[in-house]
Structures are given as structure tokens and as C-alpha cells.
Protein backbone atom coordinates (compact mmCIF):
# COMPACT_ATOMS: atom_id res chain seq x y z
CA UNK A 1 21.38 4.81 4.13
CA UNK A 2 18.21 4.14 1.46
CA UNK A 3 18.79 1.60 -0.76
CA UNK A 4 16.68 -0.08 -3.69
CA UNK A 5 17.19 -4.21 -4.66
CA UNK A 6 15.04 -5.70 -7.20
CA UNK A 7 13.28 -8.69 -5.75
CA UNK A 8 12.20 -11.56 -8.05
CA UNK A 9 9.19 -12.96 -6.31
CA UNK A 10 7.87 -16.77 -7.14
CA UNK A 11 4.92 -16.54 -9.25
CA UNK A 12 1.80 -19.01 -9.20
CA UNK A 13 0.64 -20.46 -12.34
CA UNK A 14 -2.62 -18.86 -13.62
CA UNK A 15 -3.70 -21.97 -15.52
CA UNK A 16 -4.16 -19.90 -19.00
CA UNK A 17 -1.74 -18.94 -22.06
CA UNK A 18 -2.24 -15.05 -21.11
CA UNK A 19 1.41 -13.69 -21.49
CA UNK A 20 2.79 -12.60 -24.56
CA UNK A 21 6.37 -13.76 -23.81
CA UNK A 22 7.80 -16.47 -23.15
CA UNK A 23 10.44 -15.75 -21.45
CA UNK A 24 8.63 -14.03 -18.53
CA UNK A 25 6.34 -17.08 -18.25
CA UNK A 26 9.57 -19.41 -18.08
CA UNK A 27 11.10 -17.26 -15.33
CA UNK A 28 8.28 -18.42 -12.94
CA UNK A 29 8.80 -15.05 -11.44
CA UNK A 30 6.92 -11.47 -11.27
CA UNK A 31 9.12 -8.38 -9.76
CA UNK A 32 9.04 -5.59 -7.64
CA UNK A 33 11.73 -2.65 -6.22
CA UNK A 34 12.18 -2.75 -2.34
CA UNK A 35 13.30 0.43 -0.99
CA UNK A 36 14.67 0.26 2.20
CA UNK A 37 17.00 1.71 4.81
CA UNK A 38 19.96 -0.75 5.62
CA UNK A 39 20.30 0.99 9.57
CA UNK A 40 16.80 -0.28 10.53
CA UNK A 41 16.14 -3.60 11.07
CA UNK A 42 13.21 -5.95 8.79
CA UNK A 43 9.63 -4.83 10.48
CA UNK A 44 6.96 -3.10 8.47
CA UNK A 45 6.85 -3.20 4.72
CA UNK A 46 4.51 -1.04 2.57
CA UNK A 47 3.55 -2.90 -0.31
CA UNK A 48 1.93 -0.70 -3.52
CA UNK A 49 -0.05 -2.01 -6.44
CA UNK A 50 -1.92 -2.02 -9.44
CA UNK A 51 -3.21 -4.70 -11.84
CA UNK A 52 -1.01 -3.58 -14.84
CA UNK A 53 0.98 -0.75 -14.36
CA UNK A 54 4.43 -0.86 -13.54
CA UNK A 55 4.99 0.73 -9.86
CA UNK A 56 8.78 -0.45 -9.53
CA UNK A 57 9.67 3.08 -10.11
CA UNK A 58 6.85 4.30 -8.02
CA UNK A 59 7.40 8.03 -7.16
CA UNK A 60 6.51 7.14 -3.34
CA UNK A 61 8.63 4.58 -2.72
CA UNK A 62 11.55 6.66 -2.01
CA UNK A 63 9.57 9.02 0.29
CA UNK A 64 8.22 6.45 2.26
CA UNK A 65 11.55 4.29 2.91
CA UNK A 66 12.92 7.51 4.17
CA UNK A 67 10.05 7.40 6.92
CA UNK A 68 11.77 4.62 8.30
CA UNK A 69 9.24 1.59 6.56
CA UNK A 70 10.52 -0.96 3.68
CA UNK A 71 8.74 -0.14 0.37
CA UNK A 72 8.19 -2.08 -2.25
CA UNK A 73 6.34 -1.25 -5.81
CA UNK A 74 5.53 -4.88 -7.27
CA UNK A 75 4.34 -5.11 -11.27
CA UNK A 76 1.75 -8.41 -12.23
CA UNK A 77 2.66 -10.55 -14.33
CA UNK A 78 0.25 -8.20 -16.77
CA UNK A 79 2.83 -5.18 -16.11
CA UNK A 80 2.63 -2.94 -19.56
CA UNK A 81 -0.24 -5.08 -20.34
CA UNK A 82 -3.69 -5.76 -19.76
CA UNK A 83 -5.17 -7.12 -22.42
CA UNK A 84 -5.33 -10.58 -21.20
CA UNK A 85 -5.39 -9.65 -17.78
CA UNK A 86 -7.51 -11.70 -15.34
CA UNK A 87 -7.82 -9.95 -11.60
CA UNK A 88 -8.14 -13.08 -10.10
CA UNK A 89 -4.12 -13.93 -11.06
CA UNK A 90 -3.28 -10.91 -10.14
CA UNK A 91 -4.58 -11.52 -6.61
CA UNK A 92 -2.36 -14.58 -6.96
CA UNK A 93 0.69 -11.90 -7.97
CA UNK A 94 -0.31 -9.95 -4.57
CA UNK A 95 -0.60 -13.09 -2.82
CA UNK A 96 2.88 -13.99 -3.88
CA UNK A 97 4.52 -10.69 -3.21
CA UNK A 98 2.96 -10.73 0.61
CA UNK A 99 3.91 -14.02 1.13
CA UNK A 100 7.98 -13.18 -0.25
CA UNK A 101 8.14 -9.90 2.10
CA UNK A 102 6.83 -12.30 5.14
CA UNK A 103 9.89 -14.88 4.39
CA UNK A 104 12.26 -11.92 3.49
CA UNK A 105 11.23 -11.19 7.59
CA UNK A 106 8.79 -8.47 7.25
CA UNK A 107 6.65 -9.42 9.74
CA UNK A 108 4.07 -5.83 9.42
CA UNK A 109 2.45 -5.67 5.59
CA UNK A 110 0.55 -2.62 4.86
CA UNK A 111 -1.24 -2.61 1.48
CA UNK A 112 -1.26 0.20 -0.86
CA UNK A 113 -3.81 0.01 -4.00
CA UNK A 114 -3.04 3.42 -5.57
CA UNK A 115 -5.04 4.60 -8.99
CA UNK A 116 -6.52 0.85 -10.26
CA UNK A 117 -5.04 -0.89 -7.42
CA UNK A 118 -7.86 0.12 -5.45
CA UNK A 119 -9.94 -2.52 -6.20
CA UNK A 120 -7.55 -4.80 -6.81
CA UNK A 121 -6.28 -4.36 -3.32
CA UNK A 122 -9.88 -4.39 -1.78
CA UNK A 123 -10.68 -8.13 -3.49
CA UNK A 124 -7.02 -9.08 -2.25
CA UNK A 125 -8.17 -8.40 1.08
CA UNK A 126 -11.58 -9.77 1.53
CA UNK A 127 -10.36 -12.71 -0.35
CA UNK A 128 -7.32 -13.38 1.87
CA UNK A 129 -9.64 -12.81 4.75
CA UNK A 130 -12.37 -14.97 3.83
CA UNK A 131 -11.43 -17.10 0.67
CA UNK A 132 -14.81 -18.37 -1.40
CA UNK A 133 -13.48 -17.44 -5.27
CA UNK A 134 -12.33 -20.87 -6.73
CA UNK A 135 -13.22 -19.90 -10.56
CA UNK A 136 -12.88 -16.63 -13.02
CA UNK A 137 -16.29 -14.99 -14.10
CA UNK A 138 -15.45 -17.18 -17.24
CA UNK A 139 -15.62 -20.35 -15.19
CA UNK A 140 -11.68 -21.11 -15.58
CA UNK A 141 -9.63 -22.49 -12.28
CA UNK A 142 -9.01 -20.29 -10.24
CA UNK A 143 -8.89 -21.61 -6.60
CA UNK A 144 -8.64 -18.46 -4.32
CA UNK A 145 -9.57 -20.93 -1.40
CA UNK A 146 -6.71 -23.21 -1.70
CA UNK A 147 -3.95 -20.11 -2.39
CA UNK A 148 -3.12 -19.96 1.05
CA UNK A 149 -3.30 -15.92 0.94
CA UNK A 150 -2.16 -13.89 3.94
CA UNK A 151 -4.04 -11.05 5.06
CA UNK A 152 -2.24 -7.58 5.21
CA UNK A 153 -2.03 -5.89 8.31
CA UNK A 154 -3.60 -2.47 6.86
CA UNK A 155 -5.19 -1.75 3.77
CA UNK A 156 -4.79 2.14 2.18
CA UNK A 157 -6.60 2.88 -0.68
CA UNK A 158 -4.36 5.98 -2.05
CA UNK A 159 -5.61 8.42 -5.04
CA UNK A 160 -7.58 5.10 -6.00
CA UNK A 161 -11.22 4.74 -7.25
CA UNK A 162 -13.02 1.50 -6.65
CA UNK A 163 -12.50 -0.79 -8.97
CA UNK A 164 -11.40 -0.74 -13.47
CA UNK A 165 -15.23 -2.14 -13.99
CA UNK A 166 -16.35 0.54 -12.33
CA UNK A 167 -14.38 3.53 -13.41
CA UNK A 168 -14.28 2.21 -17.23
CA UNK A 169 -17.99 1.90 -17.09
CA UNK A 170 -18.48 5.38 -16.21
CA UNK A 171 -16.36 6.38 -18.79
CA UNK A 172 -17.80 4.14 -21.06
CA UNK A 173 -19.10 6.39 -23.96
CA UNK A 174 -23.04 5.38 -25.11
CA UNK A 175 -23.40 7.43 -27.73
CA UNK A 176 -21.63 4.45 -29.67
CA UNK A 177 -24.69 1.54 -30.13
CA UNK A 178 -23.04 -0.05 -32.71
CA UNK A 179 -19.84 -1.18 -31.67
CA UNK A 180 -18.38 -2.26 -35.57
CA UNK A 181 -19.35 2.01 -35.49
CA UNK A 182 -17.28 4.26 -33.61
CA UNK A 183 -18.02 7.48 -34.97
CA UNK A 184 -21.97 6.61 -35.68
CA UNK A 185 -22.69 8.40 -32.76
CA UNK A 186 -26.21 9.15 -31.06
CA UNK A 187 -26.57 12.83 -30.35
CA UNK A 188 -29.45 11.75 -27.61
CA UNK A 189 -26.73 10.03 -25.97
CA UNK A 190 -23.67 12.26 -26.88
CA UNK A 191 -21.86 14.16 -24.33
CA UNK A 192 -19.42 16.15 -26.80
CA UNK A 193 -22.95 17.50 -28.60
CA UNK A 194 -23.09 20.94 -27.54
CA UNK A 195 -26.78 21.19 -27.00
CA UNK A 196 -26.40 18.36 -24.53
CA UNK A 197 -23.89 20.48 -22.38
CA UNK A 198 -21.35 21.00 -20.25
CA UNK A 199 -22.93 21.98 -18.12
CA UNK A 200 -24.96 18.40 -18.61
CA UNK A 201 -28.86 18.60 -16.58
CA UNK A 202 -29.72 15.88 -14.13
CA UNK A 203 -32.24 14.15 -16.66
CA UNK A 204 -29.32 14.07 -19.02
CA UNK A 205 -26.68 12.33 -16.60
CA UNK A 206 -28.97 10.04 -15.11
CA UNK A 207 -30.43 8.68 -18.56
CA UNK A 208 -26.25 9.03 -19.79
CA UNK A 209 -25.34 7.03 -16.81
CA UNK A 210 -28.33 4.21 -17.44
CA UNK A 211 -27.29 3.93 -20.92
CA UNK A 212 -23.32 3.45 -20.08
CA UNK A 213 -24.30 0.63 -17.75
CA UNK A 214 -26.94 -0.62 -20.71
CA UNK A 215 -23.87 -0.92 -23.17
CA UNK A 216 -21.38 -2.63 -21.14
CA UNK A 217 -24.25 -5.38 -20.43
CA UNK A 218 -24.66 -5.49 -23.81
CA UNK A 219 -20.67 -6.27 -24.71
CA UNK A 220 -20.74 -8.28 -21.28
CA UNK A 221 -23.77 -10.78 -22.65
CA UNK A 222 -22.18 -10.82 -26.61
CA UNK A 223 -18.67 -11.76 -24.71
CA UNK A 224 -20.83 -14.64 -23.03
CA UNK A 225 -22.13 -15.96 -25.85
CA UNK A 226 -18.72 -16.10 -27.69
CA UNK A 227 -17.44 -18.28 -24.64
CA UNK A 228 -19.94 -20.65 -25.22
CA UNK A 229 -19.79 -20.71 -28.89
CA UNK A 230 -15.83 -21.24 -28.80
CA UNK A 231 -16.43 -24.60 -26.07
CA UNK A 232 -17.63 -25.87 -29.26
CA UNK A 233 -14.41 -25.88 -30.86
CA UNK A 234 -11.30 -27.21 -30.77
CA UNK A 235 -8.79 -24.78 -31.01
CA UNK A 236 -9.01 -21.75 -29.21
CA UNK A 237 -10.93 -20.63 -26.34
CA UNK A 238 -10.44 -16.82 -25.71
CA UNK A 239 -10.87 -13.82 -28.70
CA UNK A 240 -9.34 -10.34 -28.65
CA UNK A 241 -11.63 -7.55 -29.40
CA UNK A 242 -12.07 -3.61 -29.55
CA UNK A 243 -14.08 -1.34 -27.93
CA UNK A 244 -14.42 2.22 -28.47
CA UNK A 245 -15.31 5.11 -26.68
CA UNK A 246 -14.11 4.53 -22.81
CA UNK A 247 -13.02 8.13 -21.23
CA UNK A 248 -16.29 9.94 -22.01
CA UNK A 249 -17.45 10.89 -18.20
CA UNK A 250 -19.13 13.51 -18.01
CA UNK A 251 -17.48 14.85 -15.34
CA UNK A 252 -14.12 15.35 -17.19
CA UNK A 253 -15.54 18.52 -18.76
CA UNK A 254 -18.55 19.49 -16.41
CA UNK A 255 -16.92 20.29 -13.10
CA UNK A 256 -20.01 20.69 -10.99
CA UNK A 257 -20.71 17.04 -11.34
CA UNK A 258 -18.77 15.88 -8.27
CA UNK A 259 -16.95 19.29 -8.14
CA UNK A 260 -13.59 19.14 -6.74
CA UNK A 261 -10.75 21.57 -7.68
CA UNK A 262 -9.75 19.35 -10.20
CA UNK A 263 -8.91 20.61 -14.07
CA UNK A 264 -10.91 20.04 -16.64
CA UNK A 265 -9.82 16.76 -19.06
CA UNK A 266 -8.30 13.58 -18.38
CA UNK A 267 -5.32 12.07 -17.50
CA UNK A 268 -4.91 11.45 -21.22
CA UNK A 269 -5.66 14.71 -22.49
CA UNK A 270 -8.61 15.80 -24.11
CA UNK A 271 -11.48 13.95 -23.50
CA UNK A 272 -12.90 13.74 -27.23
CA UNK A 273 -9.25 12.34 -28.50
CA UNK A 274 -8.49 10.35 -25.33
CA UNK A 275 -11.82 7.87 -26.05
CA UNK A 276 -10.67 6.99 -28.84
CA UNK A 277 -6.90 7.25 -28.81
CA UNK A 278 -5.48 3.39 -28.07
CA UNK A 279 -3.02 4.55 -25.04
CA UNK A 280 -6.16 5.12 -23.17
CA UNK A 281 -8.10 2.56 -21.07
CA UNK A 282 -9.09 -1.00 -22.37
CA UNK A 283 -9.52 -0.40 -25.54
CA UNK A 284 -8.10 -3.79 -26.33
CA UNK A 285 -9.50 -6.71 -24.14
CA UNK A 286 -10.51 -10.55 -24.66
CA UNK A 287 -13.40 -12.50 -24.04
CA UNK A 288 -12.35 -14.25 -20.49
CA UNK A 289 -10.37 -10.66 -19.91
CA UNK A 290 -13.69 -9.02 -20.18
CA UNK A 291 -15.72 -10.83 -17.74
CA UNK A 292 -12.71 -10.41 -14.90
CA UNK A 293 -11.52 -7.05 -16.04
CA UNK A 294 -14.08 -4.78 -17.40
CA UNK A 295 -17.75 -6.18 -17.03
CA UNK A 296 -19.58 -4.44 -14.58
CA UNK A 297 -21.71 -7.31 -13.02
CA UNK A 298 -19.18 -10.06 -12.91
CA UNK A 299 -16.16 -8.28 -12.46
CA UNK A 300 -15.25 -8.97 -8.78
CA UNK A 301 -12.26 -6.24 -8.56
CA UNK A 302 -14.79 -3.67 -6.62
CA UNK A 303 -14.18 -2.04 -3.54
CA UNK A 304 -17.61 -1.05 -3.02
CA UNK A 305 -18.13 -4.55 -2.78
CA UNK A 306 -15.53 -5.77 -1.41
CA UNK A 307 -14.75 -3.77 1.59
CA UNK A 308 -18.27 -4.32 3.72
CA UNK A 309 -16.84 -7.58 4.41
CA UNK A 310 -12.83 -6.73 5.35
CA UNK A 311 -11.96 -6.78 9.01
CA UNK A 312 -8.35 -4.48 8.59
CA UNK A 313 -8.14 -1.17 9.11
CA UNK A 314 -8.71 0.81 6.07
CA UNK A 315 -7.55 4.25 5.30
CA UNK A 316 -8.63 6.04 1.85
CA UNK A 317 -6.47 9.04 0.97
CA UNK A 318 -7.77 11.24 -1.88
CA UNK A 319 -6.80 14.34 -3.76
CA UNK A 320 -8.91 17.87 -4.07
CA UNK A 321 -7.75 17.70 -7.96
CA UNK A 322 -8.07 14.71 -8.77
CA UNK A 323 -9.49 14.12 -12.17
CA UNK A 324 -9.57 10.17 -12.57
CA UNK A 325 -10.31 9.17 -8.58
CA UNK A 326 -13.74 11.32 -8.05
CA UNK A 327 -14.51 12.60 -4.53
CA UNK A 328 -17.41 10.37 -4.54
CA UNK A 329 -15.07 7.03 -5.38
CA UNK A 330 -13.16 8.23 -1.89
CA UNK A 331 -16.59 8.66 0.76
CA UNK A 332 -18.66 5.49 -1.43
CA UNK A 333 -15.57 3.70 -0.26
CA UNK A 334 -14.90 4.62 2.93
CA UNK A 335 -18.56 4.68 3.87
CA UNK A 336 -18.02 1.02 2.52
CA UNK A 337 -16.63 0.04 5.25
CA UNK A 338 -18.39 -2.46 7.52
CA UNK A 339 -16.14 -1.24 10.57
CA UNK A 340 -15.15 1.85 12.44
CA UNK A 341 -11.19 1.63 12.47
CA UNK A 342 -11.18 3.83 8.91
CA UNK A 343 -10.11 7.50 7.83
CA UNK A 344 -10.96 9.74 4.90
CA UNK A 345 -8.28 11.62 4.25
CA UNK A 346 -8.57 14.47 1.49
CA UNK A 347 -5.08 16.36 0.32
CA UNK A 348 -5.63 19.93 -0.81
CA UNK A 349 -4.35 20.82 -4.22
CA UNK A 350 -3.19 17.23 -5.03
CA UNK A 351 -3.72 15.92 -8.62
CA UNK A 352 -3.81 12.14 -9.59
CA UNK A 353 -0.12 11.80 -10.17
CA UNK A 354 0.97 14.83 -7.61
CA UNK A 355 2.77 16.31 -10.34
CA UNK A 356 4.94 19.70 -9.23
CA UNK A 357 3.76 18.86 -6.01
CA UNK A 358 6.47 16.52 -4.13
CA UNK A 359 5.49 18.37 -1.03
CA UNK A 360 2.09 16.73 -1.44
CA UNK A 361 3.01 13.21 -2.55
CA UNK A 362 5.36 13.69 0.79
CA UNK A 363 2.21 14.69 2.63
CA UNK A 364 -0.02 11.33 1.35
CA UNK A 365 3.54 8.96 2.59
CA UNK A 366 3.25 10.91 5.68
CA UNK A 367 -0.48 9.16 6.31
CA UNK A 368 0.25 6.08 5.16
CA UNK A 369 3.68 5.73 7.42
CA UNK A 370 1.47 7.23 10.56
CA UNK A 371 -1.72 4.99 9.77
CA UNK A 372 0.74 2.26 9.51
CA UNK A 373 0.94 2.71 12.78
């Protein structure tokens, strides 16, 4: 018989004033849902995450506890959240959850980063591996070395792309140079100016795709400087800010650019309202955030990265309609890989969430039970 228990799993400090309530920092606890069936004794547990969002309901958790394997869906301490979020805490929140299952006598842990966990997951590895982070990109504590993180068993990269710095930089929209302007657009630079495409020419993308790295250096270096000036104070030592313009990929209306059967759009509708609209990514971040979260140099929560130097097994499931996980996130990260115990596997028809297709989200639990091995 499946059943579900909410597990309240020890969390580690993180140093730094970063959640909103009190409450949830008092508890000294982060949470996840273990699914499980009570005929089969403790063995392998599949663990799924994601920096922010909330995977206690996770629509595979079910499936897979049915396959015979405990599941659990864990949520950071930045669940609902990431405006404060630093990745290196919520390696600390994976750490945590690992080291719970282990004492809870789960002695096989098989780690899932699904969507943004993919990254996530891929630093959590390396890191428990071969520990060398001791500070944030900000320069705050945060001894990796001394965490005493245990190594999963298997790492599965599911419907994932490599990392938030990476994904939010290519979405990062540069027609926007002034960042107090969000609609003083330049139509050199614009992707929803009609004479620029869909479809969008190869001098276009690649001088698009310069300029989108170009402006998140820029925020990256002003975010830098704001550090520094705030050390000079006393009072506080982080700032919220906004930025504008982050799901403007090309590829969300061109579908030749890393075709794939995928839809037009995003996952947050149309493109031209989505990089603007608040629900959509980072759109509200802080300084120290920034640097850990979003900046593409010193953000450290990339697979490409990351994986080269991870000894598990690594498996990399991907969907043919996918339109936030590209089919080039899926090889760049499997060809990442310093090792040959990996698999690229590629579901026909599947979408990002799998939605009206339970027969394919059954089909990805399938892989991840059997590479579980």
C-alpha cells in the first residue's frame, strides 16, 4: 500500500537574514513529502529538487513509489520564493535532506534535479564529491568543505536545463540598455521587431546572444559595486532590485533555432507579456541573490560546469516538446560528462510539465527507477 508522510528535515543555518518569516526560520526545519510503499522494506530513495519551487506535490512522486522506490519531493528553505535565494544554502537544504533519508535507513539516494534543479543538483554533486566552496560569490560564509555532504548514489537530470544563470541569461531580453527603462527598447537588439524576425538570421542571434551576456555583466558589475558601497555602512548589507525583460529567447517563437517539436511560447504564455509580467523568472532579486542566483560568471549553479568533474552516474532525460529545457541544454550536458557511465534519454511528445500526458511522465519514472538500478 503507497503512502505519503511529511518529513520535517533539520535545516543548517545559512548565516544571512534571507527568509521572510519568522516562523519558518524558528522551526530550524525545511520539508519534503516521502512517498512510499509500507510492504517494501527502507532501500533506495529518489530524492527530487529545485532551488525554489515547491515539489512536495510533485506529479512523479506517486508514479515512482509505485515502482517499488521511496520518493521524496523536498522544498528549500526559499520554497515560493527566490528572491533572496542563495544556491549555496540550498546545497545545504539538499545536503540536509540526503543526510535525513540516510538516518531514516535509506541506504541507496538517487538525485533528481528536474526543471531548475538541474543545476542545482549538478553543484550538489561535485560539491559533495569534492568540497572546495567555503564562501558565496558575495564573499559571505559559506563553508561547503566543512558541511559534511554525502554524495548521492546517481544523479538524473530530468526535463532540466543547466543551470537559472544560464537559462535566465538566455532569456535575458537586450533590447532594454537602460534598466530604470523597460519599454525604451532598441530595435537593433529587439526580438519582438518584426523586421528582425522570427525567423531570426544567424548574424542576428549571435550578435542577440553577445548582447544578452553583455547586459547581465553589466547588472552583475553595478550589483558589485553596490556590495562594496553598502560595507561602508552600518546598517544594511544586501538591496532588492528589478530587472526587466527575462523570457525573451529567441527560440520561444523561432522554432528552427534548436528545433524540437515543441510549441511556440513559454511556459508563461506569450513571450512579449511573460518578460515583463512579475510571475515570470527573477524579476525580483538582491544584490548577494544576484551574484549566487542569476549572474552568469559567478553563479556556480551550472551543470556545464559542474558535471566534468562528478564521478556518479548521470542520466539526463529530456522531452521532444519541451519549450523551457532546449535539446541543446540535454546533449551540452550529457556531453559534459567527464565519464562514460551516462545516458541521453529523449521522450517523444513530452512537454516541460507532461501535461495530458501521464503516460509519458510514467515513461520518464520508468528511466529513472531502471537507471536507479
Amino acid at each position: 500500500m503507497l503512502t505519503r508522510e511529511l518529513l520535517p528535515v533539520p535545516m543548517t543555518p545559512g548565516g544571512r537574514l534571507d527568509i521572510n518569516s519568522g516562523v519558518a526560520r524558528l522551526s530550524g526545519k525545511i520539508w519534503a513529502t516521502l512517498w512510499k510503499d509500507d510492504r517494501r522494506p527502507a532501500g533506495t530513495a529518489v530524492l527530487i529538487v529545485h532551488p525554489s519551487s515547491n515539489f512536495i506535490g510533485h506529479y512523479a512522486l506517486e508514479e515512482l513509489a509505485s515502482r517499488g522506490v521511496a520518493a521524496v519531493g523536498l522544498a528549500t528553505r526559499y520554497v515560493g520564493n527566490d528572491s533572496a535565494l542563495i544556491m549555496e544554502n540550498c546545497v545545504l537544504d539538499v545536503g540536509a535532506a540526503i543526510r535525513h533519508l540516510r538516518e531514516l535507513g535509506y541506504d541507496r539516494i538517487i538525485l533528481v534535479g528536474n526543471s531548475g534543479g538541474g543545476g542545482l543538483a549538478a553543484l550538489y554533486q561535485a560539491q559533495a564529491e569534492t568540497p572546495t566552496i567555503t564562501h558565496t560569490p558575495a564573499g559571505d560564509p559559506a563553508d561547503l568543505t566543512a558541511a559534511d555532504l554525502i554524495p548521492a548514489d546517481r544523479l538524473v537530470l530530468a526535463m532540466a536545463h543547466p543551470g537559472r544563470a544560464v537559462v535566465y541569461t538566455e532569456g535575458l531580453d537586450p533590447a532594454i540598455t537602460d534598466e530604470h527603462q523597460p519599454f525604451g527598447r532598441d530595435p537593433e537588439l529587439d526580438m519582438f521587431e518584426p523586421a528582425n524576425g522570427p525567423a531570426y538570421g544567424p548574424e542576428f542571434v549571435t550578435r542577440y546572444r553577445r548582447a544578452q551576456i553583455a547586459r547581465n555583466r553589466r547588472i552583475t558589475g553595478w550589483a558589485v559595486q553596490q556590495i562594496e558601497a553598502l560595507r561602508a555602512l552600518d546598517g544594511p548589507d544586501d538591496l532588492p532590485f528589478v530587472v526587466h525583460g527575462t523570457a525573451a529567447d529567441p527560440r520561444f517563437l523561432d522554432l528552427t533555432l534548436d528545433p524540437s517539436d515543441r510549441v511556440a511560447g513559454t511556459l508563461w504564455g506569450s513571450p512579449w507579456a511573460a518578460n515583463y509580467q512579475p510571475a515570470s523568472l527573477g524579476h525580483l532579486t538582491s544584490l548577494r541573490s544576484w551574484l549566487s542566483q542569476w549572474s552568469y560568471d559567478h553563479s556556480r549553479a551550472n551543470a556545464y560546469r559542474e558535471l566534468p568533474g562528478v564521478k556518479a552516474p548521470v542520466l539526463v532525460v529530456s522531452g521532444s516538446a519541451d519549450c523551457a529545457a532546449f535539446p541543446s541544454h540535454a546533449r551540452g550536458m550529457y556531453d559534459a560528462v567527464g565519464h562514460d557511465q551516462r545516458e541521453l534519454v529523449e521522450i517523444k511528445g513530452a512537454d516541460h510539465y507532461f501535461q495530458g500526458r501521464p503516460d509519458l511522465a510514467a515513461a520518464m519514472c520508468d528511466h529513472i527507477v531502471e537507471w536507479a538500478g
